[in-house]
N, C-alpha and C. Protein backbone atom coordinates (compact mmCIF):
# COMPACT_ATOMS: atom_id res chain seq x y z
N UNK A 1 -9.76 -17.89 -13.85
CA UNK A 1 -9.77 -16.78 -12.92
C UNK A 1 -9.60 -15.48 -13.70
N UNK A 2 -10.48 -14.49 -13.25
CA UNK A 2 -10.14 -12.99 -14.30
C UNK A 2 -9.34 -12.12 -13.32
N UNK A 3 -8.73 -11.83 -14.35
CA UNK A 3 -7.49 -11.23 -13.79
C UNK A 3 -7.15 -9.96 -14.29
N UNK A 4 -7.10 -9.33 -15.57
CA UNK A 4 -6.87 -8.15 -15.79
C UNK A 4 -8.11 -7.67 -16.99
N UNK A 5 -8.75 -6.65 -16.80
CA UNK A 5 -9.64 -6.30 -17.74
C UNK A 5 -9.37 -4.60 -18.31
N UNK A 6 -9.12 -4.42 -18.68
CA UNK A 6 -8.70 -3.28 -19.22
C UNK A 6 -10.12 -2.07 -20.09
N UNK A 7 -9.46 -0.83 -20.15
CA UNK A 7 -10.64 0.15 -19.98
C UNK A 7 -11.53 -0.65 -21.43
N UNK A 8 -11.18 -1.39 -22.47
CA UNK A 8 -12.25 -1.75 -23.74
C UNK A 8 -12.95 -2.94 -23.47
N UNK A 9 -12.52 -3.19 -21.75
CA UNK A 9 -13.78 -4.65 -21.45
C UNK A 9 -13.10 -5.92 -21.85
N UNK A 10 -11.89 -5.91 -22.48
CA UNK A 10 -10.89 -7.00 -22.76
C UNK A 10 -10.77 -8.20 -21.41
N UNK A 11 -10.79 -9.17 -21.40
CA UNK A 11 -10.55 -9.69 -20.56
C UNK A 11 -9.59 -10.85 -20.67
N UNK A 12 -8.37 -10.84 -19.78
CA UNK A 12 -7.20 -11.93 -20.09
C UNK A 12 -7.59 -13.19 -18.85
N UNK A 13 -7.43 -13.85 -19.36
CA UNK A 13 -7.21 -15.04 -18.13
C UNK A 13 -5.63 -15.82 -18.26
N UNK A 14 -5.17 -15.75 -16.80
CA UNK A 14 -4.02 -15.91 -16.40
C UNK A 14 -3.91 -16.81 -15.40
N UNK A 15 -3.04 -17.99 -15.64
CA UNK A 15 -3.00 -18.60 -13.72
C UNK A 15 -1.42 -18.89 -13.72
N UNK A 16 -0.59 -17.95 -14.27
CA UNK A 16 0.75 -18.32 -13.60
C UNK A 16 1.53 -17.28 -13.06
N UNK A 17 2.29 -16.65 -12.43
CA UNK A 17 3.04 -15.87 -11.24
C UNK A 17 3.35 -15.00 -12.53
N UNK A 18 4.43 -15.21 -13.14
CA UNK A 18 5.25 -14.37 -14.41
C UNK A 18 4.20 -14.22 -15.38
N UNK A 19 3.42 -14.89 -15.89
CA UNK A 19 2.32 -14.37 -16.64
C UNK A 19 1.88 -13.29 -16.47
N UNK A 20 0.50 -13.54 -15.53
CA UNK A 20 0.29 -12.09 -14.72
C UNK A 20 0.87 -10.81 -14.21
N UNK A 21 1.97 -10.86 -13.94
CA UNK A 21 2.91 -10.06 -13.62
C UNK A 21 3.59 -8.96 -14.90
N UNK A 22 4.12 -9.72 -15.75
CA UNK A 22 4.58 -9.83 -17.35
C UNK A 22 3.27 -8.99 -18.03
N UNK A 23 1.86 -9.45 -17.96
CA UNK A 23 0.64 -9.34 -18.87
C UNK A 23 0.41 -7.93 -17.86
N UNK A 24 0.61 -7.62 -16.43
CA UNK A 24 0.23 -5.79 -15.80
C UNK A 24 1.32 -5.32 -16.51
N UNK A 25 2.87 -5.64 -16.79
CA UNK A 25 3.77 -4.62 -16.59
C UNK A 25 3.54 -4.26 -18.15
N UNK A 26 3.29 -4.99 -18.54
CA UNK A 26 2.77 -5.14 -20.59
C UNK A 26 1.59 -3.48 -20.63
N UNK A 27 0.77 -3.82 -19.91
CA UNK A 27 -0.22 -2.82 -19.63
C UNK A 27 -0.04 -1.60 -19.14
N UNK A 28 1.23 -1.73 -18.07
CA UNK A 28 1.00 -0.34 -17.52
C UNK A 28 2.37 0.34 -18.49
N UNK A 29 3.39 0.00 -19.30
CA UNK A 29 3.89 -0.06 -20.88
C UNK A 29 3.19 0.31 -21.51
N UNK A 30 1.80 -0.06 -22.04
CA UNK A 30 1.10 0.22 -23.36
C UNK A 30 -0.07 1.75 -22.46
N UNK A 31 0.14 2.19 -22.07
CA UNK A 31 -0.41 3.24 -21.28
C UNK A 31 -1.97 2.87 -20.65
N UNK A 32 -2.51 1.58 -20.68
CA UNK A 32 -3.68 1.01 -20.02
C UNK A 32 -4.24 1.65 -18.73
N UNK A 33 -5.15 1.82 -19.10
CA UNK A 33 -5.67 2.66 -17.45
C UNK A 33 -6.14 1.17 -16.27
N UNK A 34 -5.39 1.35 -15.19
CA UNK A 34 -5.79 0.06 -14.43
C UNK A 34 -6.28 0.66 -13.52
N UNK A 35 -6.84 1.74 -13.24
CA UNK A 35 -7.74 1.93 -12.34
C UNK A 35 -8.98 1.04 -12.66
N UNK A 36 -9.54 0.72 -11.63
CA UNK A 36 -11.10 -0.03 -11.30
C UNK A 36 -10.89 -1.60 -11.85
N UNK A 37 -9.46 -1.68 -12.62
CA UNK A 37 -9.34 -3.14 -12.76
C UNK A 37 -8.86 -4.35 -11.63
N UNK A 38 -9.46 -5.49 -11.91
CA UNK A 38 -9.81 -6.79 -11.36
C UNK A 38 -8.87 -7.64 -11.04
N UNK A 39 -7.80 -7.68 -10.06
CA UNK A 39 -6.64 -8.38 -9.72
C UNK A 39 -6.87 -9.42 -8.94
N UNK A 40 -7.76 -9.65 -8.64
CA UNK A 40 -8.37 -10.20 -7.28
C UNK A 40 -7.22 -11.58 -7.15
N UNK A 41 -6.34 -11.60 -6.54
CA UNK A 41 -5.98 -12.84 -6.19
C UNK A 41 -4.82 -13.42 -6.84
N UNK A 42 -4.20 -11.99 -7.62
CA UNK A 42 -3.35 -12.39 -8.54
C UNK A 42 -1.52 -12.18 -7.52
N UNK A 43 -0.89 -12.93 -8.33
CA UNK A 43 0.20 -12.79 -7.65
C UNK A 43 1.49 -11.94 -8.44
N UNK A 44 1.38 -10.83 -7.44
CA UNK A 44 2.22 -9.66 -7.93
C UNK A 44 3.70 -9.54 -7.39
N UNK A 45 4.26 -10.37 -6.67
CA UNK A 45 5.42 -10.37 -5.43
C UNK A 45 6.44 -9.87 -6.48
N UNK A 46 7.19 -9.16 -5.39
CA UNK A 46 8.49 -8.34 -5.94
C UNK A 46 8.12 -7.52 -7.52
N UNK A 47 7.05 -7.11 -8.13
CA UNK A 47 6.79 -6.66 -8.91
C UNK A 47 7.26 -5.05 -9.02
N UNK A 48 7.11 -4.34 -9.96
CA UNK A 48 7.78 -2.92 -9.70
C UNK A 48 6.59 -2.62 -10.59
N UNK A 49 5.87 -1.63 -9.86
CA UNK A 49 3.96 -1.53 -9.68
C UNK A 49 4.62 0.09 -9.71
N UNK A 50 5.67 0.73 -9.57
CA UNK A 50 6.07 2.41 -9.37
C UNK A 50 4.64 3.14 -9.85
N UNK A 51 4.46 4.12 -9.55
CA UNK A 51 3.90 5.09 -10.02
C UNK A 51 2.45 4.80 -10.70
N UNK A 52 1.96 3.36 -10.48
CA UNK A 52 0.76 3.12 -11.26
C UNK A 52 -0.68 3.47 -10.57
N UNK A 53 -1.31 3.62 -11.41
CA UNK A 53 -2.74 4.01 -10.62
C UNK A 53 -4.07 2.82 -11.19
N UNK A 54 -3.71 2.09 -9.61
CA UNK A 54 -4.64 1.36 -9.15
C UNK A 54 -6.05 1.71 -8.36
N UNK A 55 -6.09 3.14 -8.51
CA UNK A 55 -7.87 3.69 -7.72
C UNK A 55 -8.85 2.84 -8.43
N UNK A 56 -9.51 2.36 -7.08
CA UNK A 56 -10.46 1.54 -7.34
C UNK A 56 -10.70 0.50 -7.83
N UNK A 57 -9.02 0.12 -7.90
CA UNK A 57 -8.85 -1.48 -8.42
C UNK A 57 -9.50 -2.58 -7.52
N UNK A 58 -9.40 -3.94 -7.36
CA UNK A 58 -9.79 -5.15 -7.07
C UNK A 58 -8.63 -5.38 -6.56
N UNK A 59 -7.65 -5.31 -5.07
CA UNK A 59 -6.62 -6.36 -5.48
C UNK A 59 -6.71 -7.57 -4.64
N UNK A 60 -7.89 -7.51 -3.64
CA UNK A 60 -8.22 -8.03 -2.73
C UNK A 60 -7.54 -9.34 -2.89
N UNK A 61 -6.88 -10.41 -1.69
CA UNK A 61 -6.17 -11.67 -1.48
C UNK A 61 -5.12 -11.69 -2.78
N UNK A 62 -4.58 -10.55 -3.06
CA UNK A 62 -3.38 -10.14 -4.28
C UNK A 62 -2.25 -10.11 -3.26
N UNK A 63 -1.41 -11.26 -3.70
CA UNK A 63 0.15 -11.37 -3.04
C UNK A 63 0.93 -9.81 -4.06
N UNK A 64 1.11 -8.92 -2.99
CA UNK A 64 2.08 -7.84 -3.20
C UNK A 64 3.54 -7.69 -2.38
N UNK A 65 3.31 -8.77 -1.90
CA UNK A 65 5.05 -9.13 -0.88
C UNK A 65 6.01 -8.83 -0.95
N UNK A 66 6.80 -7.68 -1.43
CA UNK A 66 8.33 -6.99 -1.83
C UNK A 66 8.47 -6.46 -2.67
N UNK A 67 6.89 -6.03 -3.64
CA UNK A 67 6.36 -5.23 -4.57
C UNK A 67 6.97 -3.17 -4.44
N UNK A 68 7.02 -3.06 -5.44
CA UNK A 68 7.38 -1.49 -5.22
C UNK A 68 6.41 -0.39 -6.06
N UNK A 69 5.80 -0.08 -4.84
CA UNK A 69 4.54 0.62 -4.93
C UNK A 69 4.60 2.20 -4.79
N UNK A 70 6.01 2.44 -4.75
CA UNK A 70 5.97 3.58 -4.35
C UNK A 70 5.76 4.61 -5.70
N UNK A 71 4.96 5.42 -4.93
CA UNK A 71 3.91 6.51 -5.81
C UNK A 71 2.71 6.42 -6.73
N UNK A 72 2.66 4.59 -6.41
CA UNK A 72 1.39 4.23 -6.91
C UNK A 72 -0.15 4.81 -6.30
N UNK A 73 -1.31 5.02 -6.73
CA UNK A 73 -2.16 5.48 -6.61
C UNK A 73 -2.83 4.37 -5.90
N UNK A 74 -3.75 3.97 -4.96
CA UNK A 74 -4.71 3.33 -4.74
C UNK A 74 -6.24 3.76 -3.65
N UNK A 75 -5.92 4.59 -3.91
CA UNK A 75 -7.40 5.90 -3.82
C UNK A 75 -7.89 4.53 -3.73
N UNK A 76 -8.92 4.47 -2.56
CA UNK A 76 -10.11 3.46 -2.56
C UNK A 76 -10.18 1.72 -3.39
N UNK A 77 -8.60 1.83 -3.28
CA UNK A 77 -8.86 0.30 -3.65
C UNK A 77 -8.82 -0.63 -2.77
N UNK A 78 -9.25 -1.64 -3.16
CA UNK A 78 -9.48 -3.04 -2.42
C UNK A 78 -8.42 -4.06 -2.35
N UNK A 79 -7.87 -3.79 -0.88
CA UNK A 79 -6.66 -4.46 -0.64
C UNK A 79 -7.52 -5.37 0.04
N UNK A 80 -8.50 -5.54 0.20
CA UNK A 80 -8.52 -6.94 1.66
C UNK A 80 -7.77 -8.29 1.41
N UNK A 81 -7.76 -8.55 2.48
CA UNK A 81 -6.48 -10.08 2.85
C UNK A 81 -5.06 -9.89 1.43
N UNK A 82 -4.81 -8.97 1.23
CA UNK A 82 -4.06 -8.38 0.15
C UNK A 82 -2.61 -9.03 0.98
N UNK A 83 -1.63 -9.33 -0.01
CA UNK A 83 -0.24 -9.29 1.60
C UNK A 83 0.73 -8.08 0.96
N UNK A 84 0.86 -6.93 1.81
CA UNK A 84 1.83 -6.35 1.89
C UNK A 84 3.12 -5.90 2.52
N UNK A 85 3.35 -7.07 2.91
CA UNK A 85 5.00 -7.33 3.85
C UNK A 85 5.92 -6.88 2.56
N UNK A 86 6.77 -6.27 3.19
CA UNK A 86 7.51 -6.08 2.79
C UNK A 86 7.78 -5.16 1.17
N UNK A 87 6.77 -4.77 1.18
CA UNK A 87 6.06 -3.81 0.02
C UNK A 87 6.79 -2.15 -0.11
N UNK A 88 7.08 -1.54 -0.61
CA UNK A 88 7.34 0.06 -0.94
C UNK A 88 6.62 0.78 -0.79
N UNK A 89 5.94 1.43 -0.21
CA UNK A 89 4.76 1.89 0.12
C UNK A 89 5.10 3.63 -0.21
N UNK A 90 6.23 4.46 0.01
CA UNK A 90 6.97 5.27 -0.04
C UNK A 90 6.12 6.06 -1.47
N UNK A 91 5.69 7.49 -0.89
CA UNK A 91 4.87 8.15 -1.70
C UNK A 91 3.35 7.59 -2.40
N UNK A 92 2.85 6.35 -1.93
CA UNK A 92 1.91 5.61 -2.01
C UNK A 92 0.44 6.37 -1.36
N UNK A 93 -0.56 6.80 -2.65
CA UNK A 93 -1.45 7.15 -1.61
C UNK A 93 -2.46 6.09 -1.60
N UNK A 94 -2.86 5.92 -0.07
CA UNK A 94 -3.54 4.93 0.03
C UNK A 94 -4.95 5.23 0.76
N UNK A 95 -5.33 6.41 0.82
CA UNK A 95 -6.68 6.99 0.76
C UNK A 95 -7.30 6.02 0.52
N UNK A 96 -8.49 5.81 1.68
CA UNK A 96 -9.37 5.37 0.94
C UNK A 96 -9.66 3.69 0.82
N UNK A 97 -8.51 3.62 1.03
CA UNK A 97 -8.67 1.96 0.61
C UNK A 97 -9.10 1.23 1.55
N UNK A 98 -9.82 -0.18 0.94
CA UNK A 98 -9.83 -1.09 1.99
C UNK A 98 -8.62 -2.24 2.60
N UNK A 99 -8.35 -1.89 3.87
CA UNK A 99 -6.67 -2.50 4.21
C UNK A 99 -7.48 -3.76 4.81
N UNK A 100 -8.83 -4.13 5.32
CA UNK A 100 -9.19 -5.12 6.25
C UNK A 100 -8.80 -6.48 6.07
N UNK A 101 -8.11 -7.07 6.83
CA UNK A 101 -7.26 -7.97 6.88
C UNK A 101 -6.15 -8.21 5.96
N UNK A 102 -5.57 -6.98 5.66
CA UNK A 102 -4.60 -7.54 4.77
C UNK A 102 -3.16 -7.31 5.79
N UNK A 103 -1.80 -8.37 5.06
CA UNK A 103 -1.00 -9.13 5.87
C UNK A 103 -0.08 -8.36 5.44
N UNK A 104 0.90 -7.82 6.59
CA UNK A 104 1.95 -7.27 6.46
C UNK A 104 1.90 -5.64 7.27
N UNK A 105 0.23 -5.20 7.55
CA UNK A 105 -0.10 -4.14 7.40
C UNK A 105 -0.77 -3.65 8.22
N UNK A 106 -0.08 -2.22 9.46
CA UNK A 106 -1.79 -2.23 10.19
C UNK A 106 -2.26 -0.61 9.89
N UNK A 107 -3.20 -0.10 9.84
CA UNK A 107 -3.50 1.06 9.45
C UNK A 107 -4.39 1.72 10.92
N UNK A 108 -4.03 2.65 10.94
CA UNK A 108 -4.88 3.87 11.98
C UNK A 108 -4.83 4.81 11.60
N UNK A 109 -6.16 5.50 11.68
CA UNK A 109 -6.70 6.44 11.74
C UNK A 109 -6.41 7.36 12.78
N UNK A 110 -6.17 8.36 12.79
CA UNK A 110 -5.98 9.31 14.25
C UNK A 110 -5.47 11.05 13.85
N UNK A 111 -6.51 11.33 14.48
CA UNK A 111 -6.84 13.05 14.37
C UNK A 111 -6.39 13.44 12.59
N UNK A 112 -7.27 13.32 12.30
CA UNK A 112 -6.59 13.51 10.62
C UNK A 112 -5.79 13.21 9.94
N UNK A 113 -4.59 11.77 10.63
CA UNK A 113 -3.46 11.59 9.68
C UNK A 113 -3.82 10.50 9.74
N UNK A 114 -3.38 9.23 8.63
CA UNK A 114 -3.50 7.87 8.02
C UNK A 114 -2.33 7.34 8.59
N UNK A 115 -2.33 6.93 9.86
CA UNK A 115 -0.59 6.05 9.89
C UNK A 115 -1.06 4.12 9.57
N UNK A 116 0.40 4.02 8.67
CA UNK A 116 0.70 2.64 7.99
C UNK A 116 1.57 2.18 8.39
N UNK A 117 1.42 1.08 9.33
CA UNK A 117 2.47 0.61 9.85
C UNK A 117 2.66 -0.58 9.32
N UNK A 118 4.38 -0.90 8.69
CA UNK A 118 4.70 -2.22 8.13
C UNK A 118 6.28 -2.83 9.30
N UNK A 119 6.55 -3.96 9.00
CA UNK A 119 7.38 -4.43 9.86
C UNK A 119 8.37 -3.55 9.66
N UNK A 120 9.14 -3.11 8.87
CA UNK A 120 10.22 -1.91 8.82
C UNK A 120 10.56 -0.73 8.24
N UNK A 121 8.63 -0.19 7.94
CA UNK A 121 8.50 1.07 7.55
C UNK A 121 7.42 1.70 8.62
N UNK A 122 7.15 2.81 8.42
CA UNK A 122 6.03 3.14 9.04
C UNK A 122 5.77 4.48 7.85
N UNK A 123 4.10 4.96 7.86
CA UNK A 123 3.91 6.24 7.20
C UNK A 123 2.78 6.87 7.88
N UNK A 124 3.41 8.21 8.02
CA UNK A 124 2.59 8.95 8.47
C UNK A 124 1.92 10.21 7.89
N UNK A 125 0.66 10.49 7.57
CA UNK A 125 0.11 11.16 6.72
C UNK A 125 0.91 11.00 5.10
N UNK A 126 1.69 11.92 4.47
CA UNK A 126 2.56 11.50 3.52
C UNK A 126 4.20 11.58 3.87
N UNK A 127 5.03 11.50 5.16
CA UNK A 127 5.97 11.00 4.96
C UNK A 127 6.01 9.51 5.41
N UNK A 128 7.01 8.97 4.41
CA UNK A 128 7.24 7.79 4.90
C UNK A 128 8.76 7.88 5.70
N UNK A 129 8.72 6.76 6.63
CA UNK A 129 9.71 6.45 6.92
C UNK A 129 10.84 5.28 7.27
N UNK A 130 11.73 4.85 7.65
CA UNK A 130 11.84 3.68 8.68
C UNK A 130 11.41 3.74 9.66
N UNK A 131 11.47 2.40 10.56
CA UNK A 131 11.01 2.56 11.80
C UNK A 131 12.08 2.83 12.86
N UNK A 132 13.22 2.81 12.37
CA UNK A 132 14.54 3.40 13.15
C UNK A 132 13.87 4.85 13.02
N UNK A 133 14.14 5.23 11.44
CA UNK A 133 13.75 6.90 11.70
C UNK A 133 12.75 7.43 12.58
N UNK A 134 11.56 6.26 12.78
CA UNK A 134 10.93 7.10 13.24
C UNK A 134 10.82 6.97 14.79
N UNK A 135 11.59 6.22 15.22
CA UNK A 135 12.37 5.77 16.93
C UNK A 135 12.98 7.32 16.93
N UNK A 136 13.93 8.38 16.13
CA UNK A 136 14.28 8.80 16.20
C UNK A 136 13.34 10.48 15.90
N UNK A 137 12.06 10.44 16.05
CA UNK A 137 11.19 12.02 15.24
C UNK A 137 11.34 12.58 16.96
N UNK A 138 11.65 13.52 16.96
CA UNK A 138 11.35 14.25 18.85
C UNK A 138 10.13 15.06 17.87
N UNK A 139 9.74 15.80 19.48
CA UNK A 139 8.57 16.51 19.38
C UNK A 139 8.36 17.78 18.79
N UNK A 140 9.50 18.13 18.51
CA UNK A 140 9.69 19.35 17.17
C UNK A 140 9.68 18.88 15.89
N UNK A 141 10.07 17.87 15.30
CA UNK A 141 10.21 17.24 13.89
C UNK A 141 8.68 16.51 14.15
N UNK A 142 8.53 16.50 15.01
CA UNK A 142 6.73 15.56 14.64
C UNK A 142 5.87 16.66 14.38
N UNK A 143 5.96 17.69 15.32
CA UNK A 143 5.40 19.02 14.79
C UNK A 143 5.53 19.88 13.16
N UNK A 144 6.78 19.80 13.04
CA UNK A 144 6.73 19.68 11.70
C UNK A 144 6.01 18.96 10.17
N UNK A 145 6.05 17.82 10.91
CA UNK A 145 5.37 16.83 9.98
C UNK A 145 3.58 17.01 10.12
N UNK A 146 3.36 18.08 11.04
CA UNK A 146 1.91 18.61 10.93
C UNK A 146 0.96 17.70 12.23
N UNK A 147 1.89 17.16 13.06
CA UNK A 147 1.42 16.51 14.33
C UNK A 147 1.33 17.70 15.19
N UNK A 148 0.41 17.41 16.08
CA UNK A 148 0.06 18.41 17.29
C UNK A 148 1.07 17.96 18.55
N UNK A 149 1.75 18.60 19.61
CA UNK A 149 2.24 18.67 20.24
C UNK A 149 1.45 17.51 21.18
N UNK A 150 0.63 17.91 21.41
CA UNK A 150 -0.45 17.45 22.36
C UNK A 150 -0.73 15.81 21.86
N UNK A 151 -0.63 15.60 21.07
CA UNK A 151 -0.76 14.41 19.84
C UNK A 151 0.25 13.15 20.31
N UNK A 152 1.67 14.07 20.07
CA UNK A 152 2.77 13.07 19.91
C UNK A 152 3.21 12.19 20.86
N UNK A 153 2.87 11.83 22.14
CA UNK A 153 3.05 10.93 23.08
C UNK A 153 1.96 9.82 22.42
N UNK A 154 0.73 10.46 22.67
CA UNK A 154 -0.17 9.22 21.39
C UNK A 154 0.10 8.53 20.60
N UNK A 155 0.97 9.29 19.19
CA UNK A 155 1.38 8.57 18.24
C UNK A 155 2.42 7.74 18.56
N UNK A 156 3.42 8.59 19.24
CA UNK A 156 4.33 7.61 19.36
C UNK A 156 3.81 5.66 20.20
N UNK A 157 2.58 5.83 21.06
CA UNK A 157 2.37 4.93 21.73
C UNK A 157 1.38 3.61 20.66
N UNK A 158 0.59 4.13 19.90
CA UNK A 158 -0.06 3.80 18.75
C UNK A 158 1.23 3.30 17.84
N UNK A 159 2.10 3.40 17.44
CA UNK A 159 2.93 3.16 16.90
C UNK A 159 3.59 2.06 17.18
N UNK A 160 4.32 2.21 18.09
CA UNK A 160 5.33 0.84 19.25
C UNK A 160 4.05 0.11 19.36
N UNK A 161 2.73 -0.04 19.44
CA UNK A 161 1.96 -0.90 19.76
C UNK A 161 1.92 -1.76 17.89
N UNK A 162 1.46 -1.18 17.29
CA UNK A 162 1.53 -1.08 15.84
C UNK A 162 2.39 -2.01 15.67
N UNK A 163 3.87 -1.83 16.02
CA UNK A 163 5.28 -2.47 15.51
C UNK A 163 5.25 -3.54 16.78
N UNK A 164 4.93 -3.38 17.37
CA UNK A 164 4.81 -4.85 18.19
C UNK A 164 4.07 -6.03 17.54
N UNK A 165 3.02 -5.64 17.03
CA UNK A 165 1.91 -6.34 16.33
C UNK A 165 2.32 -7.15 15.62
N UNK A 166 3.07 -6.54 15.06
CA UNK A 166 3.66 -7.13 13.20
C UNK A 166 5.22 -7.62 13.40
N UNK A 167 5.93 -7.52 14.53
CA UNK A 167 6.86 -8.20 14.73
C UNK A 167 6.94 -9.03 15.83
């Protein structure tokens, strides 16, 4: 199975959990650009992925399950059937990407903001939050966060539907 290819066309083959895991964190250490690289299927769980830039990676059917992603890049990457339960998502931009069927995760679109809803986060445009916190945004702090007045009965209803879903 190919698993990590790096910007000189290198290609590692890997089929064990800590391998793979061990052989990205080796990479994103040796300053490796993993954008547009090939994860497809690899198993990343509880990994600490911080700050890496995955645009246009592969991670498609990639176990990311309690992974910490926060401020990682994934501009247009390929999450499908990806699992992100329980994932860090926190400063994560996820522009772009493909979320279709991936587990843990539901994504909407609505009037210009990206909301990500996970079982006990939610994100909206770029704040993230809990989902307590965000039981708690009234209609002045949603306004703030660059929601329209007119908007926020919506979101909020898109949301609770969202967190119903996934719990």
């Amino acid at each position: 199975m190919k698993i990590l290819s790096n910007i000189t066309r290198e290609t590692i083959f890997e089929s064990k959990h800590t391998t793979i895991a061990r052989t990205v964190l080796a990479a994103i250490k040796a300053g490796i650009n993993l954008s547009k690289v090939d994860l497809y299927g690899a198993d990343l769980s509880k990994t600490n992925l911080s700050e890496t830039d995955f645009s246009g990676a592969d991670l498609s059917e990639t176990n990311l399950s309690g992974a910490n992603l926060s401020g990682a890049h994934l501009y247009r990457a390929k999450l499908y059937g990806a699992d992100l339960s329980e994932t860090n998502l926190s400063g994560t931009d996820l522009s772009g990407a493909n979320l279709y069927r991936a587990n843990g995760i539901i994504s909407i679109q609505f009037f210009g903001f990206n909301i990500y809803i996970q079982k006990n986060n939610i994100k909206i445009g770029c704040k993230y939050m809990s989902i307590t916190e965000w039981h708690k945004v009234t209609v002045d702090k949603a306004m703030k966060m660059g929601i329209k007045k007119e908007h926020y009965e919506l979101y909020k209803i898109l949301c609770k539907a969202g967190i119903c879903v996934l719990n």
